[in-house]
C-alpha atoms as a PDB file:
ATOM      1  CA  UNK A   1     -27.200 138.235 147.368  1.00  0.00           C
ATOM      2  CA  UNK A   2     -26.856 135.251 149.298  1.00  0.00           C
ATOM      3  CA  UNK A   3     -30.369 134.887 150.030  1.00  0.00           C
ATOM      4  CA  UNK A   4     -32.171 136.186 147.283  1.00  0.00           C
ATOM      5  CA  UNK A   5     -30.206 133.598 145.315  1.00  0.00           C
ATOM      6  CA  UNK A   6     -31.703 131.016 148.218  1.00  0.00           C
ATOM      7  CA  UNK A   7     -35.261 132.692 147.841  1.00  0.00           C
ATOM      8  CA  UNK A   8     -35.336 132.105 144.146  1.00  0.00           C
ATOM      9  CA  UNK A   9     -34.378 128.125 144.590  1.00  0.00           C
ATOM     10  CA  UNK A  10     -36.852 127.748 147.105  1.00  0.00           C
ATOM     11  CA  UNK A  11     -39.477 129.413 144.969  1.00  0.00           C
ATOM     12  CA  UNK A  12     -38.336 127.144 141.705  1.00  0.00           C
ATOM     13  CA  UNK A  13     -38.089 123.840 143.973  1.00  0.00           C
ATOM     14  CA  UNK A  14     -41.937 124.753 145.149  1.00  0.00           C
ATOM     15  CA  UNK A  15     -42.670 125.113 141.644  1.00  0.00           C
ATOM     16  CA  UNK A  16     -41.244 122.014 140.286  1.00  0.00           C
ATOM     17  CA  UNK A  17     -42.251 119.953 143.079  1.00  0.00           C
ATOM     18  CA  UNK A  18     -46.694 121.654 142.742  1.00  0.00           C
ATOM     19  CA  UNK A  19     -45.930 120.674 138.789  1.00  0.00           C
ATOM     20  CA  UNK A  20     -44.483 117.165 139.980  1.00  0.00           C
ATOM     21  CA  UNK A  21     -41.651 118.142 137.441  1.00  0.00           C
ATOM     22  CA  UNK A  22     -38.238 115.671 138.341  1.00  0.00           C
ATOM     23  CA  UNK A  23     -34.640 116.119 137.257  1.00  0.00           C
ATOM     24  CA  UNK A  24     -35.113 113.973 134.598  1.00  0.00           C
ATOM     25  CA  UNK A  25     -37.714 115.945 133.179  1.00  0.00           C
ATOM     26  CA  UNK A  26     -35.734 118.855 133.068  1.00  0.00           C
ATOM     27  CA  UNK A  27     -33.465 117.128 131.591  1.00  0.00           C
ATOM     28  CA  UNK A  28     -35.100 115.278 128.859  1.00  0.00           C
ATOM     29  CA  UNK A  29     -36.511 118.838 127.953  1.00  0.00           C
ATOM     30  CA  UNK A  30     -33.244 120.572 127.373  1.00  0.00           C
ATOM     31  CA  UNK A  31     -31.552 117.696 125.708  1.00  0.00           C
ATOM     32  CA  UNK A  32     -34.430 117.684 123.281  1.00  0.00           C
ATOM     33  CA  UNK A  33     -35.241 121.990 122.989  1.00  0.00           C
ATOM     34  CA  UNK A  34     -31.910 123.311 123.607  1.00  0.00           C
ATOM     35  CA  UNK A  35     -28.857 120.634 123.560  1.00  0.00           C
ATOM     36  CA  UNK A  36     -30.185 118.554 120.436  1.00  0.00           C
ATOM     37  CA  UNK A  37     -32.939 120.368 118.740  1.00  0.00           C
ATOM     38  CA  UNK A  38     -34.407 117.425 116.339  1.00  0.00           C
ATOM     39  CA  UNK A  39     -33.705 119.897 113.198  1.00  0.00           C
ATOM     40  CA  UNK A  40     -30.007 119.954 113.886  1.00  0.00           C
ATOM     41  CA  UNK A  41     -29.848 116.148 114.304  1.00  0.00           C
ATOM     42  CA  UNK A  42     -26.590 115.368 112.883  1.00  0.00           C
ATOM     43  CA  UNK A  43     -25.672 111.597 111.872  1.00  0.00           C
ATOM     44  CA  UNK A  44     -22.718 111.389 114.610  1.00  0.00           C
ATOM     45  CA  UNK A  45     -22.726 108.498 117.262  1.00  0.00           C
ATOM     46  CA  UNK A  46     -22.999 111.366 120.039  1.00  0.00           C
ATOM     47  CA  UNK A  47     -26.408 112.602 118.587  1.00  0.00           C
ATOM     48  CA  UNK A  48     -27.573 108.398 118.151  1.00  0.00           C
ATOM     49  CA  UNK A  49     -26.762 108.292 122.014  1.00  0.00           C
ATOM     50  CA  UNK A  50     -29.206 110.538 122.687  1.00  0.00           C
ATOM     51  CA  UNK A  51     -32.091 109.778 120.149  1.00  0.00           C
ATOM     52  CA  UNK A  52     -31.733 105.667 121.797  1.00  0.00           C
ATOM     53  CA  UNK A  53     -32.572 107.615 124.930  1.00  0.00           C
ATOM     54  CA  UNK A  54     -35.542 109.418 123.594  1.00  0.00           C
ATOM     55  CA  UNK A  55     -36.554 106.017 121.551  1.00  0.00           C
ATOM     56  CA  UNK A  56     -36.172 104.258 125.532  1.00  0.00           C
ATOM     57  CA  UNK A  57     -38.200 107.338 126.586  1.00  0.00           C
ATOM     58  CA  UNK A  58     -40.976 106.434 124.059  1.00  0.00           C
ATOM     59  CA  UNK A  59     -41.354 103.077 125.237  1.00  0.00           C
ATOM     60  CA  UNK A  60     -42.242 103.766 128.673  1.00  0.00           C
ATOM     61  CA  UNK A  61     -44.141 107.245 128.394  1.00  0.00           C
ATOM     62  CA  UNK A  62     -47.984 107.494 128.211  1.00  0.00           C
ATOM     63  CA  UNK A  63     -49.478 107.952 124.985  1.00  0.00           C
ATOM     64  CA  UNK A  64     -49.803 111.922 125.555  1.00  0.00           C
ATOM     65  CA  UNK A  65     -45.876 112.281 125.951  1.00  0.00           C
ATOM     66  CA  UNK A  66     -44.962 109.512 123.021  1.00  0.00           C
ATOM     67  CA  UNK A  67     -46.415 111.742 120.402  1.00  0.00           C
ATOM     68  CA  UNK A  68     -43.990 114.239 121.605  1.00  0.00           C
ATOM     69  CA  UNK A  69     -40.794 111.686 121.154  1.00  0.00           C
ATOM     70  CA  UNK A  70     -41.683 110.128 118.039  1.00  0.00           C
ATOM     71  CA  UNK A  71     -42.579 113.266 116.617  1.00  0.00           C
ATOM     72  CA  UNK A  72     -38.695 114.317 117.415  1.00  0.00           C
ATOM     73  CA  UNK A  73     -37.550 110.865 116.311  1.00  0.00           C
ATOM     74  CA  UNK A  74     -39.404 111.451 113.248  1.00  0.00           C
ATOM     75  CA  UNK A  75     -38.418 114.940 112.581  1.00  0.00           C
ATOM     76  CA  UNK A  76     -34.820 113.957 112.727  1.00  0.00           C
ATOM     77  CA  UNK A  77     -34.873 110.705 111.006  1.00  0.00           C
ATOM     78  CA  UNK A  78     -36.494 113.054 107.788  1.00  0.00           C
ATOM     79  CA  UNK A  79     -33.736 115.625 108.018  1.00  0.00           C
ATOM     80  CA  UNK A  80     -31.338 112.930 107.244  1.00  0.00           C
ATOM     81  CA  UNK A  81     -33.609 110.515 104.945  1.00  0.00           C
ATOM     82  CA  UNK A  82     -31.649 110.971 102.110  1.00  0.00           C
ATOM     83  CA  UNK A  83     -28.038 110.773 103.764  1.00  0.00           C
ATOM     84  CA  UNK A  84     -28.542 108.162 106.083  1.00  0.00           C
ATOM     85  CA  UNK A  85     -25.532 105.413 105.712  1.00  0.00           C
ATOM     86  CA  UNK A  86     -24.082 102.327 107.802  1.00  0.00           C
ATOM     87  CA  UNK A  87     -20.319 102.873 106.485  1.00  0.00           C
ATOM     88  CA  UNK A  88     -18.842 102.410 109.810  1.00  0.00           C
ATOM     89  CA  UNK A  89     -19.843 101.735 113.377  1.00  0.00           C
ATOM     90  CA  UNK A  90     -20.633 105.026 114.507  1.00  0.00           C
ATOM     91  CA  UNK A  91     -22.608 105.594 111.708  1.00  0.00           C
ATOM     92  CA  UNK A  92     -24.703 102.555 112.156  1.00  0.00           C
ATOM     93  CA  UNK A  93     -25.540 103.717 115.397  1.00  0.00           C
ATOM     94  CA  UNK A  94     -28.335 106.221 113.907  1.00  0.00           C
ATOM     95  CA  UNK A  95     -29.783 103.735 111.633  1.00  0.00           C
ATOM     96  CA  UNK A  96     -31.673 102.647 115.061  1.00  0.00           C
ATOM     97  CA  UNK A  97     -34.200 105.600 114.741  1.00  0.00           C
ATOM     98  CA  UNK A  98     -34.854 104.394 111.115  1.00  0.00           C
ATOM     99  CA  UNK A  99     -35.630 101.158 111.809  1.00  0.00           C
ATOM    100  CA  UNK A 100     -37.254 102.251 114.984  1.00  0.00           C
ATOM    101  CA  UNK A 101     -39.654 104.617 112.711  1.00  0.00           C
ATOM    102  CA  UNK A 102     -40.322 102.059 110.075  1.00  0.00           C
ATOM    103  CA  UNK A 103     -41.753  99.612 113.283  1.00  0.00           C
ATOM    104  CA  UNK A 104     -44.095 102.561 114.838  1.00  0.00           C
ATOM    105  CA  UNK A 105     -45.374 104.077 111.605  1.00  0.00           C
ATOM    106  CA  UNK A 106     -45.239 101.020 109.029  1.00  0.00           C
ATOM    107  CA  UNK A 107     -43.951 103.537 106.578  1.00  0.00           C
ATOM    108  CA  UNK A 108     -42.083 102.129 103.571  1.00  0.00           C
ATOM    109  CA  UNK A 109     -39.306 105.196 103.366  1.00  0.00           C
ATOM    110  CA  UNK A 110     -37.888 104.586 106.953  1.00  0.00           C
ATOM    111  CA  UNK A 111     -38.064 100.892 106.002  1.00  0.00           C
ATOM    112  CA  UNK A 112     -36.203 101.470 103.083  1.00  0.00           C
ATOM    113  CA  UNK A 113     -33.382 103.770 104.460  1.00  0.00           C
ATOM    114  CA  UNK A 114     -33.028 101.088 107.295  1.00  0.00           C
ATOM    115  CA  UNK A 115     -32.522  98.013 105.189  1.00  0.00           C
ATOM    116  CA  UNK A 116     -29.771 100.208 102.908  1.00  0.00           C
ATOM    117  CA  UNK A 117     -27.888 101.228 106.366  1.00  0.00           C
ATOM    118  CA  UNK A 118     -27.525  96.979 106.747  1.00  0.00           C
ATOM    119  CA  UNK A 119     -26.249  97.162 103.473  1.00  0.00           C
ATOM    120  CA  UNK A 120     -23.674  99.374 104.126  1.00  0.00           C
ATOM    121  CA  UNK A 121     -22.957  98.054 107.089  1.00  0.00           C
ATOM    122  CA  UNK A 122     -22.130  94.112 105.256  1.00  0.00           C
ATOM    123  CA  UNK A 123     -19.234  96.373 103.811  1.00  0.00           C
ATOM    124  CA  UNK A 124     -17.499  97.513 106.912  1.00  0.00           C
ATOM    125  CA  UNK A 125     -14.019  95.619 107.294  1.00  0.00           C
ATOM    126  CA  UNK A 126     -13.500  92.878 109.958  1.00  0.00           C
ATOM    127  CA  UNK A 127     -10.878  91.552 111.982  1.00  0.00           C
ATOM    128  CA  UNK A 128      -9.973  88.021 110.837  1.00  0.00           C
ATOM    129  CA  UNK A 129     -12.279  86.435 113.352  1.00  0.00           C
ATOM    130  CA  UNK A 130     -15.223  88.277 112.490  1.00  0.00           C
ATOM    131  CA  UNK A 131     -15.587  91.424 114.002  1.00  0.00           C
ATOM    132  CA  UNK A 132     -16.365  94.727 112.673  1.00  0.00           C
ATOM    133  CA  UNK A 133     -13.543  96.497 112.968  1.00  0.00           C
ATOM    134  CA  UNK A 134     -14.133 100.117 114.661  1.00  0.00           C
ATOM    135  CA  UNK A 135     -11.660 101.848 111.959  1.00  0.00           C
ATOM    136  CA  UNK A 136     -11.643 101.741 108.087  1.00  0.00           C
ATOM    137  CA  UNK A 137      -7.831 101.904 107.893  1.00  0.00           C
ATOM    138  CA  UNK A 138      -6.674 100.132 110.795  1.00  0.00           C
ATOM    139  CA  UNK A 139      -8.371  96.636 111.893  1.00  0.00           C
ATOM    140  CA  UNK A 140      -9.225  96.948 115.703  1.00  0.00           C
ATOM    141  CA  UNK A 141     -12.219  95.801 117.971  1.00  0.00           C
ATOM    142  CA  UNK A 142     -13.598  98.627 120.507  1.00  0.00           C
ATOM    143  CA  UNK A 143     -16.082  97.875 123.287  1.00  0.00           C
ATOM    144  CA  UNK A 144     -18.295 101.273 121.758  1.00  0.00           C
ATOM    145  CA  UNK A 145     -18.689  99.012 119.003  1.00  0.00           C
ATOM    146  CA  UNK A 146     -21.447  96.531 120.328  1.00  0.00           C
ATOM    147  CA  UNK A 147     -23.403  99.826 121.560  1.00  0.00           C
ATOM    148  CA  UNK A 148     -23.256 101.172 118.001  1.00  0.00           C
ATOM    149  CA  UNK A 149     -24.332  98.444 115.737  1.00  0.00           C
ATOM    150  CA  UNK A 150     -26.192  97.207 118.416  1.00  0.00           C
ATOM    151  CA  UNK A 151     -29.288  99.270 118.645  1.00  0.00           C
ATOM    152  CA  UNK A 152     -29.265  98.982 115.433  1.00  0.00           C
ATOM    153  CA  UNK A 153     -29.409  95.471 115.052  1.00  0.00           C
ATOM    154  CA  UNK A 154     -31.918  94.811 117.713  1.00  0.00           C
ATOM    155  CA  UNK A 155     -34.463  97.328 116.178  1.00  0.00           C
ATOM    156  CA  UNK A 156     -33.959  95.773 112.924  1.00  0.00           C
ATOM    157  CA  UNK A 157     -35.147  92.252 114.670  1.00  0.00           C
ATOM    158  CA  UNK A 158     -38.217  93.848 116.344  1.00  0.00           C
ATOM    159  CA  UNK A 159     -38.872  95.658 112.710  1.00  0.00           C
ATOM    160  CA  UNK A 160     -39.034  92.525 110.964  1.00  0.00           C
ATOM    161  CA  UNK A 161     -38.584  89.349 113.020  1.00  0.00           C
ATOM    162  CA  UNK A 162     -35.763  88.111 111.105  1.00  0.00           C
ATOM    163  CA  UNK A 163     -33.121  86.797 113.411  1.00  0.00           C
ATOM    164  CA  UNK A 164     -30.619  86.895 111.137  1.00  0.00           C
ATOM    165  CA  UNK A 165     -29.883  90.702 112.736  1.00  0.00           C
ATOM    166  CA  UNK A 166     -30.269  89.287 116.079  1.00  0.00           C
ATOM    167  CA  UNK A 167     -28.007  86.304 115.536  1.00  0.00           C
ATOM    168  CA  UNK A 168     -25.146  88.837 113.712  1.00  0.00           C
ATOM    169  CA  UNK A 169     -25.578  91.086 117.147  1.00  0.00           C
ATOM    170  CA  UNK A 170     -25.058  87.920 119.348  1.00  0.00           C
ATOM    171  CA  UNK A 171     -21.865  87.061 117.575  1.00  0.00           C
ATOM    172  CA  UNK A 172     -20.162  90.725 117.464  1.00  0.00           C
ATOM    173  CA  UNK A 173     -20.654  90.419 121.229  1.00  0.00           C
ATOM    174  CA  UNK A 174     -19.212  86.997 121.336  1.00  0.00           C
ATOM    175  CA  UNK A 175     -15.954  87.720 119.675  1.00  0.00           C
ATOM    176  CA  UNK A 176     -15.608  91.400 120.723  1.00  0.00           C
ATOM    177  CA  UNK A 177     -15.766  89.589 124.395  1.00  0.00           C
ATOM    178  CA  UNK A 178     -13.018  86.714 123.245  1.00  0.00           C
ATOM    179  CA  UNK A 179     -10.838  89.858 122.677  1.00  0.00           C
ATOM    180  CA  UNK A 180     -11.233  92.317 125.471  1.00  0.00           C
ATOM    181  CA  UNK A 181     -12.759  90.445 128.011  1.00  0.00           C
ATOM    182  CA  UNK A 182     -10.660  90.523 131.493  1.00  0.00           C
ATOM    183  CA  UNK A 183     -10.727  87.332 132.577  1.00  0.00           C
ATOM    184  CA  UNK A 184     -10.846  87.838 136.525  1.00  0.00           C
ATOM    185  CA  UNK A 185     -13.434  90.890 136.982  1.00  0.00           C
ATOM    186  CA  UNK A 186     -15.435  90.004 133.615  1.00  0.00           C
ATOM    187  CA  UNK A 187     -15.350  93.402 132.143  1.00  0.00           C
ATOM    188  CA  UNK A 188     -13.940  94.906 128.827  1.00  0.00           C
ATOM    189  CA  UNK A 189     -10.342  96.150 128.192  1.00  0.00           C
ATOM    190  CA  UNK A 190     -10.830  99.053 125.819  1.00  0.00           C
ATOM    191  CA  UNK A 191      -9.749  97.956 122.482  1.00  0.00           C
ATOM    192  CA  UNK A 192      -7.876  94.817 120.782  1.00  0.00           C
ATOM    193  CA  UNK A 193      -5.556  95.243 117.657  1.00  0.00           C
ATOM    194  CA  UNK A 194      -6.611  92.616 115.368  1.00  0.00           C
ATOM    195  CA  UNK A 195      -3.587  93.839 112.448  1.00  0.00           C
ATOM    196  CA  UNK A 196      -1.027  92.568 115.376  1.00  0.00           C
ATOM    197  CA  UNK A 197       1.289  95.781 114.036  1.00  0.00           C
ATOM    198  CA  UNK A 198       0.710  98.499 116.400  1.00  0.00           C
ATOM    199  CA  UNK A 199      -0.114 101.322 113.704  1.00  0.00           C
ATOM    200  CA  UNK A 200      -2.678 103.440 115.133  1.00  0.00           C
ATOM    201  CA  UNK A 201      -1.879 105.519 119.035  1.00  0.00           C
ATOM    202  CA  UNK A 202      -5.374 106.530 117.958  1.00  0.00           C
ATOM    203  CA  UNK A 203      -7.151 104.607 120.534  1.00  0.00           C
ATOM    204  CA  UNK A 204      -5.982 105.546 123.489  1.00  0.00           C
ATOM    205  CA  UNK A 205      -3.901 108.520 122.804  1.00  0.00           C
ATOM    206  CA  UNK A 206      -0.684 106.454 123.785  1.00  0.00           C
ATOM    207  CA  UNK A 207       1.590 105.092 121.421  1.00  0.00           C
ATOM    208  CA  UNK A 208       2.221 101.362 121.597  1.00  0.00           C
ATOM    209  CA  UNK A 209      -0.775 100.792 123.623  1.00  0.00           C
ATOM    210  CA  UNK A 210      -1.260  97.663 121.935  1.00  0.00           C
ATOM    211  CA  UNK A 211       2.264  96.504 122.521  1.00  0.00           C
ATOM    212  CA  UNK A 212       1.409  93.137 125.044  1.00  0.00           C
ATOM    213  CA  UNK A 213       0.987  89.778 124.420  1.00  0.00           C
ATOM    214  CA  UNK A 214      -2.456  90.233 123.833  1.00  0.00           C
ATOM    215  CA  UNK A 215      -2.694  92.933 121.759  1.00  0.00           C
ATOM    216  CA  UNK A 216      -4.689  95.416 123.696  1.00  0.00           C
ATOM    217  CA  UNK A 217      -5.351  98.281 125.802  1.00  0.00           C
ATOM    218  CA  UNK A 218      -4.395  98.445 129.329  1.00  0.00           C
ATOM    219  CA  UNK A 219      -7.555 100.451 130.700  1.00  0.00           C
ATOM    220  CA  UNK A 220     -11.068  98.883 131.640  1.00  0.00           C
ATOM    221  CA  UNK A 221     -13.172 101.950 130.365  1.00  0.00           C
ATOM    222  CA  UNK A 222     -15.892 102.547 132.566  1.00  0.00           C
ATOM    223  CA  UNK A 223     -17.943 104.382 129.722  1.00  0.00           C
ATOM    224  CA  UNK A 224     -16.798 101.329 126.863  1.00  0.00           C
ATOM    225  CA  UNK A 225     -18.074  99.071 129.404  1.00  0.00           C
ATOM    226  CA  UNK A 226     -21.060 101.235 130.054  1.00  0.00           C
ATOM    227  CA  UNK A 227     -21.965 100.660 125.790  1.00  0.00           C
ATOM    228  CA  UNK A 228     -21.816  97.001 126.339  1.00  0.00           C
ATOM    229  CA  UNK A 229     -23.825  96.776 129.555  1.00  0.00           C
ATOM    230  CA  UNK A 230     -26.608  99.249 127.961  1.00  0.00           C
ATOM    231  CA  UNK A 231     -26.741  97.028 124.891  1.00  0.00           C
ATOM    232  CA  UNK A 232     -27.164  94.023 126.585  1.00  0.00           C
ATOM    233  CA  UNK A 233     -29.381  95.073 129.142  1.00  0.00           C
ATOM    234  CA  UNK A 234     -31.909  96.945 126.992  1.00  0.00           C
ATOM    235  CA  UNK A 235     -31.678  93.965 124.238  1.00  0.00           C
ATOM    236  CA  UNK A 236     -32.589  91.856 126.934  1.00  0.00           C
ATOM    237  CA  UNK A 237     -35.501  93.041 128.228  1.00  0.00           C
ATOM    238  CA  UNK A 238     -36.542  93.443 124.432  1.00  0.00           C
ATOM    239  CA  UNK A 239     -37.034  89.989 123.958  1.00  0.00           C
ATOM    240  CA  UNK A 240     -39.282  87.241 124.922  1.00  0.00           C
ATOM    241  CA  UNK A 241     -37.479  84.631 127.301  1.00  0.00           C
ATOM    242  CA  UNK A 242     -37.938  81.993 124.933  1.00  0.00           C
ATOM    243  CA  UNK A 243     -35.178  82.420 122.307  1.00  0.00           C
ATOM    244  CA  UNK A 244     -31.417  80.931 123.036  1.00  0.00           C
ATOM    245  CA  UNK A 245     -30.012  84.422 121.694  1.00  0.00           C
ATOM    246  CA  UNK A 246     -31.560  86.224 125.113  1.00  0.00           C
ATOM    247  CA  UNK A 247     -30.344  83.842 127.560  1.00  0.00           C
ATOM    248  CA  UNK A 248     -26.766  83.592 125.867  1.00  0.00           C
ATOM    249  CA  UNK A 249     -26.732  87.392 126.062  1.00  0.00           C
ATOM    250  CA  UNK A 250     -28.236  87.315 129.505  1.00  0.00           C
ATOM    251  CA  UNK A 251     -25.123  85.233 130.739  1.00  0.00           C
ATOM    252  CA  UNK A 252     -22.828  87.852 128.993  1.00  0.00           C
ATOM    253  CA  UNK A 253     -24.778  90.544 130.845  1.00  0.00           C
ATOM    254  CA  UNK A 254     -24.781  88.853 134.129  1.00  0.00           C
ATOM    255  CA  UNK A 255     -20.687  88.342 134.008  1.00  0.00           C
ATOM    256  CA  UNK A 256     -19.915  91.479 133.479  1.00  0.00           C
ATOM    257  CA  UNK A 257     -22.277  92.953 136.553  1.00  0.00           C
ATOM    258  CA  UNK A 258     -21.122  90.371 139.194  1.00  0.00           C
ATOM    259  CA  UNK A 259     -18.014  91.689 140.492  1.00  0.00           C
ATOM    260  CA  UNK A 260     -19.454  95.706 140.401  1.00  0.00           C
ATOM    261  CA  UNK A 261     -20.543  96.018 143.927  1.00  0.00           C
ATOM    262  CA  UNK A 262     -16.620  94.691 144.966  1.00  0.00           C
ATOM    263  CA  UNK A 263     -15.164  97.300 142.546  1.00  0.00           C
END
């Protein structure tokens, strides 16, 4: 059994390899036939995840392969024209194939559902120093938050110039960072409670984890700080060197990579 099961892998490797067909390939193909179909798209910050991946994959395919992803972008964008919404964070996060859609095609339905998901999101609560709070019933700042309004945000800048969406981007990461950044290694604590009464143990699945001087988790997430380093790093290289708002989020970038190789 042994080596038949060896026979067939060398077989498939020789295959793969005579089709120049990578890992990622594979990958990309079941995320997007079997994992995620685009007709079961739901509007879920786990499915926006993924379609920021395929929009990244669009960007730097050849012309062949990015009718294949915006054909999926557009397919799921349609299935959820009607119900697309901006009510909280994670929902946000999905507005980023609308606005995404209404910069490739020009056409005035995604540009419509995109410019309702900012109005929506104008409506989410904040924390008393501005940010958007990652619950509706408790006030509290997350590091997933900057990933999920964040796409968002800088799509709706490269849809319509405006920097109004970039600016409002630059200064959730600003005070998200005034909350959970650790001072020493430059990284994100998980989340901050900005009602200062310890309500929710739904962060972290420990009660009082907010019970510090400083009102916040104990952990530095490596996947939270994985949403703000994506953000940043893809916004980035999205914009042209001249404007203040890229080198400002540049230097936000750059503090949080520093210390890596030591960790």
């Amino acid at each position: 059994m042994k080596f038949y099961l060896f026979l067939f892998c060398l077989v498939l490797s020789q295959i793969l390899s005579a089709q120049q067909i990578t890992w990622v390939d594979s990958l990309d193909h079941y995320s997007r036939k079997v994992f995620l179909p685009a007709d079961k798209y739901h509007w879920t910050w786990q499915n926006a995840a993924l379609l920021n991946t395929i929009k990244v994959q669009y960007e730097i395919s050849s012309d062949e392969k990015k009718n294949e992803y915006l054909a999926y972008i557009r397919k799921a964008m349609d299935r959820k024209l009607k119900r697309a919404n901006g009510k909280n964070p994670n929902a946000v996060a999905s507005g980023l194939g609308m606005a995404f859609l209404a910069r490739v095609t020009g056409e005035e339905k995604y540009k419509k559902a995109a410019n309702k998901i900012f109005e929506d999101y104008k409506k989410i609560p904040k924390t008393d120093n501005g940010g958007v709070s990652h619950l509706k019933t408790f006030k509290e700042l997350w590091d997933d938050t900057i990933f999920m309004v964040g796409c968002y945000l800088r799509e709706m800048y490269l849809l319509t110039g405006d920097e109004k969406y970039l600016n409002e981007l630059v200064h959730q990461v600003a005070v998200h960072r005034a909350k959970l950044k650790d001072d020493h290694w430059g990284l994100w604590y998980h989340g901050w409670d900005g009602d200062d009464k310890n309500r929710s143990n739904f962060i972290c699945g420990q009660k009082g984890w907010s019970n510090n001087s400083k009102n916040r988790s104990g952990e530095i997430w490596g996947r939270g700080n994985g949403w703000v380093i994506v953000t940043l790093a893809e916004t980035v290289s999205a914009l042209p060197d001249s404007l203040p708002q890229r080198a400002k989020l540049a230097t936000y970038l750059r503090e949080m990579l520093v210390h890596l190789p030591s960790l």
